[in-house]
Protein backbone atom coordinates (compact mmCIF):
# COMPACT_ATOMS: atom_id res chain seq x y z
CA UNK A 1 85.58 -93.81 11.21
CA UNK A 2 85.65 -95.37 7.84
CA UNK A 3 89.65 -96.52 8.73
CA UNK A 4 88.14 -97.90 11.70
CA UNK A 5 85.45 -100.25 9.99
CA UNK A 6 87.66 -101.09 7.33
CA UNK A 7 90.22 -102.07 9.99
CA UNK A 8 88.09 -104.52 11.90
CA UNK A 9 86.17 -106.33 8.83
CA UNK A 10 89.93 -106.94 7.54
CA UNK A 11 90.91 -108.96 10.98
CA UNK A 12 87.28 -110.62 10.99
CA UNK A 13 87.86 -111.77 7.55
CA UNK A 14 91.66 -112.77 8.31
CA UNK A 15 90.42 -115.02 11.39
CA UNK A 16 89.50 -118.81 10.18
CA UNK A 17 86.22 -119.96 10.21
CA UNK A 18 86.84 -122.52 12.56
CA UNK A 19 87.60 -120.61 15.35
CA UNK A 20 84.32 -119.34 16.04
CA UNK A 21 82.94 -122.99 15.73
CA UNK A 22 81.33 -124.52 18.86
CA UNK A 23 78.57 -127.26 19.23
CA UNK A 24 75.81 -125.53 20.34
CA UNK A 25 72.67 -127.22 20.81
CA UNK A 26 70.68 -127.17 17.70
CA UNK A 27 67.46 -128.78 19.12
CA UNK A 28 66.29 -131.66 21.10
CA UNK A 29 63.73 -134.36 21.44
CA UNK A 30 61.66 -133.80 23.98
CA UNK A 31 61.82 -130.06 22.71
CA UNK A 32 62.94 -127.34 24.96
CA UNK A 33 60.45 -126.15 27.31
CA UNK A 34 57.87 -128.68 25.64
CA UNK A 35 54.85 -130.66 27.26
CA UNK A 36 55.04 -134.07 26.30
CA UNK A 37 53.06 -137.35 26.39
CA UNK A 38 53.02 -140.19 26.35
CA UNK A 39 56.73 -139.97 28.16
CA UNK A 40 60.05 -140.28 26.12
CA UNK A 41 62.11 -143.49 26.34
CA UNK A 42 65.70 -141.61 25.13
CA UNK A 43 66.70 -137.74 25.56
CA UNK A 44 67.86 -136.86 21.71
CA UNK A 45 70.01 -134.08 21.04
CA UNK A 46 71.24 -132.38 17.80
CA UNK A 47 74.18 -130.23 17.66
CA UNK A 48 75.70 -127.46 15.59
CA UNK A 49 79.46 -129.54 15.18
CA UNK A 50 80.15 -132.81 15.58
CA UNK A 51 81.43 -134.19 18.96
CA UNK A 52 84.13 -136.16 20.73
CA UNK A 53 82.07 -139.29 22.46
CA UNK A 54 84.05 -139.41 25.35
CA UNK A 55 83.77 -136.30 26.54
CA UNK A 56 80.09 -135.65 25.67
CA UNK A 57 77.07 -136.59 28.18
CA UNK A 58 73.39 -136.03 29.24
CA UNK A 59 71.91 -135.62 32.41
CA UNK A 60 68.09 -136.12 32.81
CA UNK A 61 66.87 -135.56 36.65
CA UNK A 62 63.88 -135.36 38.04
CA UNK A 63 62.05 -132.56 40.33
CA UNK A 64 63.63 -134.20 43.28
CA UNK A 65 67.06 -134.17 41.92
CA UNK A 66 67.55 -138.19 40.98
CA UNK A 67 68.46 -138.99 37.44
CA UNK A 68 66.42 -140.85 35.40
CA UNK A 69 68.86 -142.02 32.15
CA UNK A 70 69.13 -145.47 31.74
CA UNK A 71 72.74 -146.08 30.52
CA UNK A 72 75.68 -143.97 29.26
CA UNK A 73 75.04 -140.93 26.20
CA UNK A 74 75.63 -142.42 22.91
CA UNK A 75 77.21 -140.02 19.49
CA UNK A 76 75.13 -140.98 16.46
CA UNK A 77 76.96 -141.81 13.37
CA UNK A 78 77.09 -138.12 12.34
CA UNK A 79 78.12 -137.49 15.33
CA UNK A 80 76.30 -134.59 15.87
CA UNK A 81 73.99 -136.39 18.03
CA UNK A 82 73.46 -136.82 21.32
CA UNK A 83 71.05 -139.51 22.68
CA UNK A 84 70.53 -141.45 26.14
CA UNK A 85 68.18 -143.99 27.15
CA UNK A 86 65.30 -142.48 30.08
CA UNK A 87 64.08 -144.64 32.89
CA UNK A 88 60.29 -144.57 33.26
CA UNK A 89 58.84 -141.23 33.50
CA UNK A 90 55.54 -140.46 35.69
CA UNK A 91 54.26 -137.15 34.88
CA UNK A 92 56.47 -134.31 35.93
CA UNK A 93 59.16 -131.76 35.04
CA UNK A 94 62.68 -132.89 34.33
CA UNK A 95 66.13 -131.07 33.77
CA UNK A 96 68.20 -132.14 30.90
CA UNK A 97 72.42 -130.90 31.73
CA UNK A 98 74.14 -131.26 28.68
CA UNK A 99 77.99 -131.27 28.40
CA UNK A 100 79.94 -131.57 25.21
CA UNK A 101 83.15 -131.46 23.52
CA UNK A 102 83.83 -130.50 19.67
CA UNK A 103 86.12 -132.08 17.39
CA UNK A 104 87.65 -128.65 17.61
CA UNK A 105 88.21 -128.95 21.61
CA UNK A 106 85.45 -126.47 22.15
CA UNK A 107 83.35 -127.28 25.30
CA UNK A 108 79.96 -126.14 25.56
CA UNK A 109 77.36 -127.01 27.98
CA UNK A 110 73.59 -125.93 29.03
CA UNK A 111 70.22 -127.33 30.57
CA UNK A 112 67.07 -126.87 29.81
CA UNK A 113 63.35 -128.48 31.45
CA UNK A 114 60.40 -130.66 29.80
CA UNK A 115 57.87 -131.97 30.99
CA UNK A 116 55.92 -134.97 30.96
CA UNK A 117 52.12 -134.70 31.28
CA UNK A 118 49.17 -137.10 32.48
């Protein structure tokens, strides 16, 4: 058993770093699952590893389906963020769809709700 362990924690140690390494979604503004008001004008999102612009985007829709970003996702100048304007929001809940690509050509994607109250 011991030959076993030893084994594996050799190969874990002999595999880089790097290719673990995805962006993951650190957190976002509106927070996840979060009640918010007055409503958000942009949909911020922070990431784990920084990210290739043109392959990274945001999705905010509303309960009906219809997006509500105003505009194209921006990379921040760390570019480990994720932003996008919002259109006005009346209360509600709303889906954010994120989609992103690391500098390491690891995609990652994943949703998640808010919602805006009275």
């Amino acid at each position: 058993m011991r030959t076993i362990i030893l084994v594996f924690s050799v190969l874990f140690a002999a595999v880089p770093g790097g290719a673990f390494a995805h962006a993951m979604l650190d957190h976002a503004e509106p927070r996840v699952g979060s009640m918010v008001s007055p409503a958000p004008k942009e949909m911020i999102l922070w990431f784990t590893q920084q990210l290739e612009p043109a392959f990274s985007s945001i999705e905010v829709r509303n309960e009906q389906g219809a997006a509500v970003t105003a505009g194209k996702a921006t990379v921040g100048g760390d570019r480990m963020q994720l932003r996008v304007a919002l259109k006005a929001l009346p209360p509600g809940t709303y889906k954010v769809i994120w989609r992103v690509l690391s500098v390491d050509t690891h995609r990652t994607q994943g949703d998640f709700s808010f919602r805006v109250g009275p």
